[in-house]
PDB file of N, CA and C in Angstrom:
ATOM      1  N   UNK A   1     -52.220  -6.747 -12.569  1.00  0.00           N
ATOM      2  CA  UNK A   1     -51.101  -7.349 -11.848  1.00  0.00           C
ATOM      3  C   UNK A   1     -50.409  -6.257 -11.015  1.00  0.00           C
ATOM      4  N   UNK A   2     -50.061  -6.384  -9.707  1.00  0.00           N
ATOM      5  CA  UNK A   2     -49.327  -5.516  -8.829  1.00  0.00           C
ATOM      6  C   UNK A   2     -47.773  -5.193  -9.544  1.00  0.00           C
ATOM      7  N   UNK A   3     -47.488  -3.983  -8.884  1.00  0.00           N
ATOM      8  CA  UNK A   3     -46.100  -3.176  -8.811  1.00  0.00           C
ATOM      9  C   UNK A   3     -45.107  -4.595  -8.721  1.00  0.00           C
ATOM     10  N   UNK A   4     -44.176  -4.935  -9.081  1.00  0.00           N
ATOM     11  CA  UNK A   4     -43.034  -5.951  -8.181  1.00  0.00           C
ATOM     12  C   UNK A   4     -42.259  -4.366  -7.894  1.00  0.00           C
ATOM     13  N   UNK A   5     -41.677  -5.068  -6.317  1.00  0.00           N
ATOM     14  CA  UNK A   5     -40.989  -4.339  -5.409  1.00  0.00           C
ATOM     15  C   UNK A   5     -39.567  -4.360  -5.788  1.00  0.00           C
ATOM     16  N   UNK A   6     -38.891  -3.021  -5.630  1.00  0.00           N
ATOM     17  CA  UNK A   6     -37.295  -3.502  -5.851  1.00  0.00           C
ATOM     18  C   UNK A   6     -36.381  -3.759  -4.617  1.00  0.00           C
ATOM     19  N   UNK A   7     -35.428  -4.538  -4.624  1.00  0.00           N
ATOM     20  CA  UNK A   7     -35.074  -4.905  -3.179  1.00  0.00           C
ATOM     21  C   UNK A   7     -34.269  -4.299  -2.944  1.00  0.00           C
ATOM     22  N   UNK A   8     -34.183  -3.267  -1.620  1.00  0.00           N
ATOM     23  CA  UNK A   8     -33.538  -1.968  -1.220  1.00  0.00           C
ATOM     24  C   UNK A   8     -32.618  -2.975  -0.910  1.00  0.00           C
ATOM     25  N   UNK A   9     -31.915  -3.509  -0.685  1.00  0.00           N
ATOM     26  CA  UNK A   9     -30.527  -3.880  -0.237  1.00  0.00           C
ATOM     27  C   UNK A   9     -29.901  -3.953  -1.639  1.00  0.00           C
ATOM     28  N   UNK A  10     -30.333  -4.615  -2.353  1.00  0.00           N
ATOM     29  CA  UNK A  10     -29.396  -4.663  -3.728  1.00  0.00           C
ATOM     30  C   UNK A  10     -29.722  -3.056  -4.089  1.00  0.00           C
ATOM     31  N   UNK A  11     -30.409  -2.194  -4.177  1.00  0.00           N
ATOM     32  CA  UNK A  11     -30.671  -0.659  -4.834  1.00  0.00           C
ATOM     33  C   UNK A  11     -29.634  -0.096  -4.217  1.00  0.00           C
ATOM     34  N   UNK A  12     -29.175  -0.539  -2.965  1.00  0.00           N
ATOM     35  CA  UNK A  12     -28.091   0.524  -2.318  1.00  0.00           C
ATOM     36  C   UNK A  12     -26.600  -0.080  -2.894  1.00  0.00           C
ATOM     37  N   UNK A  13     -26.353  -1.308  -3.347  1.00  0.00           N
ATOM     38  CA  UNK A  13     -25.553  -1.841  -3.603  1.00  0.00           C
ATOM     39  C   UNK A  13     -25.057  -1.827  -5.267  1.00  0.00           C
ATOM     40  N   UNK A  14     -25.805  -1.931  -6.158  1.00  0.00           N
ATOM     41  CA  UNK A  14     -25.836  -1.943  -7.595  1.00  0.00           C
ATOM     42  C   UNK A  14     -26.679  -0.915  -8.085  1.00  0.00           C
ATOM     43  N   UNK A  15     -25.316  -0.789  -9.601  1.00  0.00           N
ATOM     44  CA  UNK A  15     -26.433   0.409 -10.131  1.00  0.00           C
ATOM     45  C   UNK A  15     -26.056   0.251 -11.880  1.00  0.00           C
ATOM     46  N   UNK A  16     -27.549   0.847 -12.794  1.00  0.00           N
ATOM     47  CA  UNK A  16     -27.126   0.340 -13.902  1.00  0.00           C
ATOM     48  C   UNK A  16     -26.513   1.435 -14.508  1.00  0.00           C
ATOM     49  N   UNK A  17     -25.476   0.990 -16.102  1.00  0.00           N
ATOM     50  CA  UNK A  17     -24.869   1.977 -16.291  1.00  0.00           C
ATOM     51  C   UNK A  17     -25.648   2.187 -17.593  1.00  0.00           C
ATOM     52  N   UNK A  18     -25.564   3.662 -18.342  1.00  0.00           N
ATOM     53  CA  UNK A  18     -26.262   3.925 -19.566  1.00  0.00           C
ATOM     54  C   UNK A  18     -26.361   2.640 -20.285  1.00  0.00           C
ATOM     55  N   UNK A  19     -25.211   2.295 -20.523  1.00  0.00           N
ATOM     56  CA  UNK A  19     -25.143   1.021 -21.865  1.00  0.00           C
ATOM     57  C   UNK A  19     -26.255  -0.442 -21.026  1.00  0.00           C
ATOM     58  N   UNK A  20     -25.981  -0.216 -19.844  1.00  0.00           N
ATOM     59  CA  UNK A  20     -27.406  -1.448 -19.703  1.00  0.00           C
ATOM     60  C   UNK A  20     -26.686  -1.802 -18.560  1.00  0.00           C
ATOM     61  N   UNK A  21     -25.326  -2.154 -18.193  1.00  0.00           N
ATOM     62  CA  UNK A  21     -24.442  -2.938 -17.290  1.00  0.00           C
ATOM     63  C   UNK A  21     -24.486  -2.477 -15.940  1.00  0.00           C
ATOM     64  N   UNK A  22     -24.573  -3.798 -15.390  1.00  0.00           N
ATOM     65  CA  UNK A  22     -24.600  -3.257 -13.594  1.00  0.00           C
ATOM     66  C   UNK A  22     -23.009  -3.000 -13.030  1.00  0.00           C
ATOM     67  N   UNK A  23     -23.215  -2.071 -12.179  1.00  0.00           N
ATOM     68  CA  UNK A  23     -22.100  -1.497 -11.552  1.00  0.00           C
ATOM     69  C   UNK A  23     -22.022  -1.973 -10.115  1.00  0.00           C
ATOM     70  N   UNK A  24     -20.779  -2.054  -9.331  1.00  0.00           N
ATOM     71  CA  UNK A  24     -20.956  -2.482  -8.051  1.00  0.00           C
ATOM     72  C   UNK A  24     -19.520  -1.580  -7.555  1.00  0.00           C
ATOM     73  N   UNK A  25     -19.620  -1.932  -6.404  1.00  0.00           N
ATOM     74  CA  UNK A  25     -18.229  -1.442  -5.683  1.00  0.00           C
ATOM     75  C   UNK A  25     -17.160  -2.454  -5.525  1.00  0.00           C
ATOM     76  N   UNK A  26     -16.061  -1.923  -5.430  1.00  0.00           N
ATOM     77  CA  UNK A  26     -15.209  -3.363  -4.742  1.00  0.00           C
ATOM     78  C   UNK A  26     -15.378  -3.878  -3.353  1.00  0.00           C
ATOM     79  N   UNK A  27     -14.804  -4.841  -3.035  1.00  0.00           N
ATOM     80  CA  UNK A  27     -15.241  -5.904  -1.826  1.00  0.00           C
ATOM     81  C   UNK A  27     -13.893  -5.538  -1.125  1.00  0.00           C
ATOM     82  N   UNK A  28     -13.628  -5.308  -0.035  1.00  0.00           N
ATOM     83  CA  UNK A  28     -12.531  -5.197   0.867  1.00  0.00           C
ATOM     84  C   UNK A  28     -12.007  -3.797   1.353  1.00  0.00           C
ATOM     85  N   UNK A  29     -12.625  -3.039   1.132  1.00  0.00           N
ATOM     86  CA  UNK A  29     -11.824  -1.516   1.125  1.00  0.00           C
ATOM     87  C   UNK A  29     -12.733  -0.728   2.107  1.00  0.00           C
ATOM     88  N   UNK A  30     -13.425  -1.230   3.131  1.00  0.00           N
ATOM     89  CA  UNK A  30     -14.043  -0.549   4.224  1.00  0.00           C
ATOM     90  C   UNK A  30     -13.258  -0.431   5.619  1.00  0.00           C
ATOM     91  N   UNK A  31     -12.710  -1.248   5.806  1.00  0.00           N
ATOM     92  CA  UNK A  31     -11.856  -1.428   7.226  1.00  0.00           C
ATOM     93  C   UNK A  31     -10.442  -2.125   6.949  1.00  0.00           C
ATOM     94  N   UNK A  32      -9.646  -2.177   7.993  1.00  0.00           N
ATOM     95  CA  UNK A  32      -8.599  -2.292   8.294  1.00  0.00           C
ATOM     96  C   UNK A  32      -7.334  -1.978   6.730  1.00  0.00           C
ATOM     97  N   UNK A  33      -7.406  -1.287   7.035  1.00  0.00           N
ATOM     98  CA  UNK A  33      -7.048  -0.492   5.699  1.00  0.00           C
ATOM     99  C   UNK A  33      -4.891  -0.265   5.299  1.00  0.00           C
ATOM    100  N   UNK A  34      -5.104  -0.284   6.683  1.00  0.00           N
ATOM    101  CA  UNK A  34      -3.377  -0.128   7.359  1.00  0.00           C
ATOM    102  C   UNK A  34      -2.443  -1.163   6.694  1.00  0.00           C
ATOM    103  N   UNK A  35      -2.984  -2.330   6.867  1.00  0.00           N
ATOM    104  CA  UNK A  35      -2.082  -3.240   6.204  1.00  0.00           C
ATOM    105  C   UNK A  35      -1.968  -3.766   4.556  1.00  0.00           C
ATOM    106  N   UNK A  36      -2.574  -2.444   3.587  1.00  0.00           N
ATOM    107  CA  UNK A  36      -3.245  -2.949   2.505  1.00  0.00           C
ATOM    108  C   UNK A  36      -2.312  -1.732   1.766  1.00  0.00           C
ATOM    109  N   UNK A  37      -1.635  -2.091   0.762  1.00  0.00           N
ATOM    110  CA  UNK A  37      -0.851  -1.349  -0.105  1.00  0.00           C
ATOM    111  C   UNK A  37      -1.451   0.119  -0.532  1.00  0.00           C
ATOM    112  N   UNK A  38      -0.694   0.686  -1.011  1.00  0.00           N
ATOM    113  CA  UNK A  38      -1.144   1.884  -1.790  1.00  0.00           C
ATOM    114  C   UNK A  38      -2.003   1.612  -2.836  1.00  0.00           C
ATOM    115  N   UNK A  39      -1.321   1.190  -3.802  1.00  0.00           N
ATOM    116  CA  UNK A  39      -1.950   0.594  -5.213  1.00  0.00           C
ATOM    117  C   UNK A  39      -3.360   0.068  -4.797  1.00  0.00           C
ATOM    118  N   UNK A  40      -3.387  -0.639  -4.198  1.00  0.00           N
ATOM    119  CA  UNK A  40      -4.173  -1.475  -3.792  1.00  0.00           C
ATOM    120  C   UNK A  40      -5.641  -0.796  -3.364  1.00  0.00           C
ATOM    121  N   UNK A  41      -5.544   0.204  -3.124  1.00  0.00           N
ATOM    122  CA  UNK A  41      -6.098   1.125  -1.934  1.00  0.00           C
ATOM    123  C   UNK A  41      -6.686   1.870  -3.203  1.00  0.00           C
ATOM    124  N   UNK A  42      -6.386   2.248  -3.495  1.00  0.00           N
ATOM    125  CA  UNK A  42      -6.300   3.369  -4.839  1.00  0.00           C
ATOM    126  C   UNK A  42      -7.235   2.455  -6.166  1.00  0.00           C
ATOM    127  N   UNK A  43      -7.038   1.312  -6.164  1.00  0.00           N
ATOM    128  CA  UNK A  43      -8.025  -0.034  -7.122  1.00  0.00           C
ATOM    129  C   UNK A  43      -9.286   0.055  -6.374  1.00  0.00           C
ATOM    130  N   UNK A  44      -8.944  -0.273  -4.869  1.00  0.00           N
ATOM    131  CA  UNK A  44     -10.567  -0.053  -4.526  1.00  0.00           C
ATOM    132  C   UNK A  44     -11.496   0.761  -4.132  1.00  0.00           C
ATOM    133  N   UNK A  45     -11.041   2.037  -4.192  1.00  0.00           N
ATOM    134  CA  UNK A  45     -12.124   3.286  -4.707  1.00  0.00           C
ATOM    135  C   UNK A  45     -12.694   3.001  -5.825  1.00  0.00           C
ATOM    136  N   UNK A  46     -11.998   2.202  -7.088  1.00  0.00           N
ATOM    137  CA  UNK A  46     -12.955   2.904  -8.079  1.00  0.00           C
ATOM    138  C   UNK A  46     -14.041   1.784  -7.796  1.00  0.00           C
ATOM    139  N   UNK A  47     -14.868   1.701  -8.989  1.00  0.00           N
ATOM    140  CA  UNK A  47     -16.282   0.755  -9.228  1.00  0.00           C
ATOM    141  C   UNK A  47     -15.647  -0.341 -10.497  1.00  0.00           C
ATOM    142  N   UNK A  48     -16.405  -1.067 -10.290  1.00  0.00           N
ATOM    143  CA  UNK A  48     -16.420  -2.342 -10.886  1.00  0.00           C
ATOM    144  C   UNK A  48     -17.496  -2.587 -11.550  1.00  0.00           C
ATOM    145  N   UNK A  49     -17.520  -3.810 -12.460  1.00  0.00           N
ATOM    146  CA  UNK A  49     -18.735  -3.769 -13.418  1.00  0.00           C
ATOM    147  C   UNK A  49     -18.833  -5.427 -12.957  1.00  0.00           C
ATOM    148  N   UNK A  50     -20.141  -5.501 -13.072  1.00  0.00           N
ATOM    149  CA  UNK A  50     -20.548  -6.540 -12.748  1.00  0.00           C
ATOM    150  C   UNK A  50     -20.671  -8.005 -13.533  1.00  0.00           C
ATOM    151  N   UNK A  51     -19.878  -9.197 -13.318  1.00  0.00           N
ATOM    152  CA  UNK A  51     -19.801 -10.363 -13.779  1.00  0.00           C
ATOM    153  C   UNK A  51     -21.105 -10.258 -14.622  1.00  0.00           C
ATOM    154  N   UNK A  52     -20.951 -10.627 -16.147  1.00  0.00           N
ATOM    155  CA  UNK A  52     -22.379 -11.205 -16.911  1.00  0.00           C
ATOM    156  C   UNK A  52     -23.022 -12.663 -16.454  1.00  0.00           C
ATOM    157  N   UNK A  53     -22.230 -13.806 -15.543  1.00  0.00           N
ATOM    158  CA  UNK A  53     -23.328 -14.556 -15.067  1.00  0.00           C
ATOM    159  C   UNK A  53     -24.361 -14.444 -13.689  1.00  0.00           C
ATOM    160  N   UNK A  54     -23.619 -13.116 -13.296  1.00  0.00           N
ATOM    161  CA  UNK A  54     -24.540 -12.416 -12.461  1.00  0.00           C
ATOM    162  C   UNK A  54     -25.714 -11.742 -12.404  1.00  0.00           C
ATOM    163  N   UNK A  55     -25.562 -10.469 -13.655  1.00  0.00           N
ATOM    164  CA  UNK A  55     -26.411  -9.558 -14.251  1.00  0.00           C
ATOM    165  C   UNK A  55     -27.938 -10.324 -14.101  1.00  0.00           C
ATOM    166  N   UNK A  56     -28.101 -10.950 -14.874  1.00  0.00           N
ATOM    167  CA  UNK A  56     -29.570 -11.781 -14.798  1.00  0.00           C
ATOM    168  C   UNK A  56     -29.777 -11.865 -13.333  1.00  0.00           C
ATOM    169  N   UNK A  57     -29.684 -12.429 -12.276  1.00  0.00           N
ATOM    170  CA  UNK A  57     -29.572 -12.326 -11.027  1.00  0.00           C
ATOM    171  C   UNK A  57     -30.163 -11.177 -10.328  1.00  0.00           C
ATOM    172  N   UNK A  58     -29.161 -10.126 -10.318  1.00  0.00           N
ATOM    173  CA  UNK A  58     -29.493  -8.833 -10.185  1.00  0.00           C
ATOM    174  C   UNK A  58     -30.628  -8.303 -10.731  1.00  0.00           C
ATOM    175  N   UNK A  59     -30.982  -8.410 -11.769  1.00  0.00           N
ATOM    176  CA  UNK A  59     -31.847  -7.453 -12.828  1.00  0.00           C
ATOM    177  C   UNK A  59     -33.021  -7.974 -11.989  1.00  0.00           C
ATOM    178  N   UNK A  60     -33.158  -9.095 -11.348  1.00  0.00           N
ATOM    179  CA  UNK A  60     -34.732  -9.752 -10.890  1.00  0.00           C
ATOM    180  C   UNK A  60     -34.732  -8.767  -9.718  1.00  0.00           C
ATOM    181  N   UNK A  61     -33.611  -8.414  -9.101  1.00  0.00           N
ATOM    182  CA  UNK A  61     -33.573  -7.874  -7.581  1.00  0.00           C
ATOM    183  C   UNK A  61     -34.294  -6.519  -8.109  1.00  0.00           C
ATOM    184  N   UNK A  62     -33.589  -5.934  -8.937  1.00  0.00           N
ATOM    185  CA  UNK A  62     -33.965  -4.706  -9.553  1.00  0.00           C
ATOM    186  C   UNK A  62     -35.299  -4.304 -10.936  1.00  0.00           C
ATOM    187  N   UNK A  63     -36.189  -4.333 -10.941  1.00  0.00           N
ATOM    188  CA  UNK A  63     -37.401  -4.539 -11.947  1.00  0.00           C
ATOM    189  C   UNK A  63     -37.023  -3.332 -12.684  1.00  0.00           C
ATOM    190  N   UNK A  64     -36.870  -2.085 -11.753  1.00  0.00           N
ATOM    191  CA  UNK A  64     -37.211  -0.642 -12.731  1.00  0.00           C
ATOM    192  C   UNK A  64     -35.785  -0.100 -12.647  1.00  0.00           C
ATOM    193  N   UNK A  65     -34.993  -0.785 -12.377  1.00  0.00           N
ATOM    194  CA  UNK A  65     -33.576   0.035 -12.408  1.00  0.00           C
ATOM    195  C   UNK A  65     -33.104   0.073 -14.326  1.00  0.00           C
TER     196      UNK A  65
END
């Protein structure tokens, strides 16, 4: 049976963490940045962990991650 491929768009996007869990970034914190609080600003640097009715989802995108 062939290699399955992993899909470079999700590889650049998600990543797994030791314990097994996918990691993602937050959604909104690339542009227009000016009108968006401090706090706010400062939440979306960090990373996020990824919804469990998602994970399954992902994991197909990703075979060897």
């Amino acid at each position: 049976m062939p290699k399955m491929k992993t899909r470079k768009s999700a590889a650049k996007r998600y990543r797994r963490t030791g314990g097994g869990k996918v990691r993602r970034a937050k959604a909104f914190g690339s542009h227009i940045m000016t009108k968006k609080g401090k706090k706010r600003k400062r939440r979306l640097r960090k990373n996020d962990l990824l919804d469990s009715v998602d994970v399954k989802r992902v994991s197909r995108l990703l075979p060897y991650a």
